[in-house]
Protein backbone atom coordinates (compact mmCIF):
# COMPACT_ATOMS: atom_id res chain seq x y z
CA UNK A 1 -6.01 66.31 -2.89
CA UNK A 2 -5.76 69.79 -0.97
CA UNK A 3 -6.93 67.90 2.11
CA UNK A 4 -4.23 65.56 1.92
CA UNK A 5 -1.39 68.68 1.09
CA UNK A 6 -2.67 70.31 4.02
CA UNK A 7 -2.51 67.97 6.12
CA UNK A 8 0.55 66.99 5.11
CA UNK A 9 2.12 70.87 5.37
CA UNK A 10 0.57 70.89 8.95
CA UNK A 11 2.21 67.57 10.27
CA UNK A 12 5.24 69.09 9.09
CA UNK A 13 4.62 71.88 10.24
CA UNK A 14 3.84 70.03 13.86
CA UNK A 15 7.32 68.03 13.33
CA UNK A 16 9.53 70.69 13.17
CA UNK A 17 8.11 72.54 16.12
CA UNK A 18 7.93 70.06 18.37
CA UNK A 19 11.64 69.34 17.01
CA UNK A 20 12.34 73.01 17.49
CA UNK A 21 11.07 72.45 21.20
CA UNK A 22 13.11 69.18 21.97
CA UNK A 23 16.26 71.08 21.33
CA UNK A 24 15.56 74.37 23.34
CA UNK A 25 14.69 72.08 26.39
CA UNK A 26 18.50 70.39 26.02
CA UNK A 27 20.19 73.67 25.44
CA UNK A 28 17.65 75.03 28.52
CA UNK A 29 19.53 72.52 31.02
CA UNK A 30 22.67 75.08 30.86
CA UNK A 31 20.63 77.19 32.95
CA UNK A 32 21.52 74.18 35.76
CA UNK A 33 24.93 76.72 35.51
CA UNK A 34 23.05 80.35 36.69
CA UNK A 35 23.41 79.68 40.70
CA UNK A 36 27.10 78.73 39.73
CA UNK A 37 28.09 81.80 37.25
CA UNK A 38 29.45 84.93 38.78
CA UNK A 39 30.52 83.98 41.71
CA UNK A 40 33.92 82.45 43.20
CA UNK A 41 33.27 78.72 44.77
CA UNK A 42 35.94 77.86 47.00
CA UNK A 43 36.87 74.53 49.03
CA UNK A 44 39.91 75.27 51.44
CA UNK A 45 41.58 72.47 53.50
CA UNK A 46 42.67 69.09 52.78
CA UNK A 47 42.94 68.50 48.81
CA UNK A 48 43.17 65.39 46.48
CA UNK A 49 47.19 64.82 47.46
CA UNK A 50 46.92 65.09 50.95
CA UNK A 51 48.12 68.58 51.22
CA UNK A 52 46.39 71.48 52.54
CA UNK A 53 45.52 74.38 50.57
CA UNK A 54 43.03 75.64 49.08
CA UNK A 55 40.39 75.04 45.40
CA UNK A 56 38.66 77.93 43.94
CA UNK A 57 36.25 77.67 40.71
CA UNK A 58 35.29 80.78 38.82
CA UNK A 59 32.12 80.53 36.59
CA UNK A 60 30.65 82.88 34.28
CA UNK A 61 28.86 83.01 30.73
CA UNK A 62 29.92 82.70 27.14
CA UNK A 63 28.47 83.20 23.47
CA UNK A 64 25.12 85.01 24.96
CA UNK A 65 24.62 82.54 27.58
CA UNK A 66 25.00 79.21 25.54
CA UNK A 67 28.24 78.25 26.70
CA UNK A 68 29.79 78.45 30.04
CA UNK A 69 33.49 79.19 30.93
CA UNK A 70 34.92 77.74 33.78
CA UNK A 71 38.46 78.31 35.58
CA UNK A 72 39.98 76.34 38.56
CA UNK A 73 42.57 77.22 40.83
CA UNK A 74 44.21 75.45 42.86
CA UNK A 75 47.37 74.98 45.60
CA UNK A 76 50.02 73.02 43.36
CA UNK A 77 51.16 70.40 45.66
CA UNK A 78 55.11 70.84 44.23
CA UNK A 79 55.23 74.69 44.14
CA UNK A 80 52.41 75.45 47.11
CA UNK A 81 51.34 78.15 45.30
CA UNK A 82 47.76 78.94 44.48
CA UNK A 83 47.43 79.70 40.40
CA UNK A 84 45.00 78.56 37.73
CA UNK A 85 45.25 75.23 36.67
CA UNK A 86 41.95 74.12 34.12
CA UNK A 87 39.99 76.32 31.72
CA UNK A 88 36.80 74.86 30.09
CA UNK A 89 33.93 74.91 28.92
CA UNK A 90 30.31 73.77 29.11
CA UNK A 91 27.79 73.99 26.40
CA UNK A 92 25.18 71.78 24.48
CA UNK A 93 26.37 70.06 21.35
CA UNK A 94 23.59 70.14 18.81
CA UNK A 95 24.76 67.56 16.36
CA UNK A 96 25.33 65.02 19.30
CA UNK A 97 22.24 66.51 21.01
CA UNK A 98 23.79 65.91 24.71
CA UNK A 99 26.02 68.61 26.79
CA UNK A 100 29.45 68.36 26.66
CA UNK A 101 33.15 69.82 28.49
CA UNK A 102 36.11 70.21 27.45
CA UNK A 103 38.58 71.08 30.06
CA UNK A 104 42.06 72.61 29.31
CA UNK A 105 45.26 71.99 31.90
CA UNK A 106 48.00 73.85 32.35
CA UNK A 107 49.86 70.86 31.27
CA UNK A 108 49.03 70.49 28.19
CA UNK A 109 46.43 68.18 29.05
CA UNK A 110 42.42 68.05 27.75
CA UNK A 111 39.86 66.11 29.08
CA UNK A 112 36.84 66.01 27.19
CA UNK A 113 33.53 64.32 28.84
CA UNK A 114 29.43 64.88 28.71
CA UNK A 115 27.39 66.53 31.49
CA UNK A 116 24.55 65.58 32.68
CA UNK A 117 22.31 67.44 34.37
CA UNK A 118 19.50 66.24 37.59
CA UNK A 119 17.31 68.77 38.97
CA UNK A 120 19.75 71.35 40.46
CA UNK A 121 22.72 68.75 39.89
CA UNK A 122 25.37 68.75 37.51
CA UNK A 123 27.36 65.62 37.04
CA UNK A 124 30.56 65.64 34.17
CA UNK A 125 31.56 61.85 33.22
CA UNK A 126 34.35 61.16 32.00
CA UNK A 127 37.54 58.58 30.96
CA UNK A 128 41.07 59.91 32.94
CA UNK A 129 44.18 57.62 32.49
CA UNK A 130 42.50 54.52 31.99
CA UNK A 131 39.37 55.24 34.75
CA UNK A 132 35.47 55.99 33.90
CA UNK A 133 35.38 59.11 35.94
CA UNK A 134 32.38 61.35 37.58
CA UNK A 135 32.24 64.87 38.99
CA UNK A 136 29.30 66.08 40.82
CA UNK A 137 28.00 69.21 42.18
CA UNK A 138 25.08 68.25 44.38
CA UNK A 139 23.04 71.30 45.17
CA UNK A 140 22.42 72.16 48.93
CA UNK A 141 21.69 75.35 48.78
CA UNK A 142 22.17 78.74 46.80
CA UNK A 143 25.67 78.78 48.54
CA UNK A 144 26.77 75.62 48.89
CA UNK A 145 27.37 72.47 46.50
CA UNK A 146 28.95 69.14 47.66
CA UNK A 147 31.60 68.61 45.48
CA UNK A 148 32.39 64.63 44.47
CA UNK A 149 34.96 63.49 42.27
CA UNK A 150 35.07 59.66 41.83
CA UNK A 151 35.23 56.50 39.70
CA UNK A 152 32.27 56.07 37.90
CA UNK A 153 30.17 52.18 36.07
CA UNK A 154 26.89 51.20 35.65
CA UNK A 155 25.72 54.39 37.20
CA UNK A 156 26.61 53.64 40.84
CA UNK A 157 29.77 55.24 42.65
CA UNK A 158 32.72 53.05 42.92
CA UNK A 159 35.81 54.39 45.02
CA UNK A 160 35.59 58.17 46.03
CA UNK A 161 38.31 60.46 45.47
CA UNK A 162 37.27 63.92 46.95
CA UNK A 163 34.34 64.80 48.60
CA UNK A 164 34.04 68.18 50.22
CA UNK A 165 31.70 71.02 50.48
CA UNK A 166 32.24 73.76 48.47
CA UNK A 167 30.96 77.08 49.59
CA UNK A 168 30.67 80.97 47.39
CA UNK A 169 32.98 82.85 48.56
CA UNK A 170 31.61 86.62 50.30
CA UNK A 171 32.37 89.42 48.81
């Protein structure tokens, strides 16, 4: 009988760590975020309306690194001025074991969507008035991201609505 307990305490012992292990990888794939935080990514030229101006993204860290905090900028296309527009966040959702957003406009507007993460690529998917949505940061380098905002089904790229390079800013 002790052969059998122990054996038993050790494969739940096994279990739980491998469990334990599982878990840390997903909440690991916010470090996808690290090139991204601290610095000020900016796209300037054409934007989604037709109108120049200019797109700024500000990352940084939340909650001891398991969140991340994001803030966008932009030109408004009625007002021309350049002012934040979105706040949100990034962060692995335990319960539903997958990453998630939520993203805040200054319209009283939320948009809520999962992230997925490839390699050095982050990809948000999400539903926006009535369309299956995808935003992805491609990584080119440590200073540069192709930014691609499109409709998104049966994971292939349907009609493109931005598509720009988006470049840290200097100090």
């Amino acid at each position: 009988m002790k052969n059998t307990t122990e054996k038993i305490t050790i494969m739940m012992i096994l279990f739980f760590v491998i469990c334990s292990f599982q878990t840390n990888a997903q909440e690991n794939k916010i470090d996808a975020f690290k090139n991204l935080i601290g610095g000020q990514w900016v796209l300037e030229g054409k934007q989604a309306a037709g109108l120049q101006g200019k797109s700024m993204y500000e990352f940084a860290w939340g909650i001891n690194g398991k969140i991340v905090k994001v803030k966008y900028y932009n030109t408004d296309p009625k007002t021309l001025k350049f002012s934040l527009r979105n706040e949100g966040i990034r962060a692995f959702n335990a319960a539903a074991k997958r990453m998630e957003f939520y993203e805040f406009d200054k319209y009283g507007g939320v948009t809520i969507g999962t992230v997925v993460i490839e390699d050095k690529n982050i990809h948000a998917d999400y539903e926006y008035h009535g369309l299956t949505l995808r935003d992805t940061w491609r990584y080119i380098d440590d200073n540069q991201y192709e930014l691609i905002t499109g409709e998104w089904k049966d994971g292939q790229w349907g009609r493109i609505y931005h598509k720009e390079i988006c470049t840290r800013a200097k100090d």
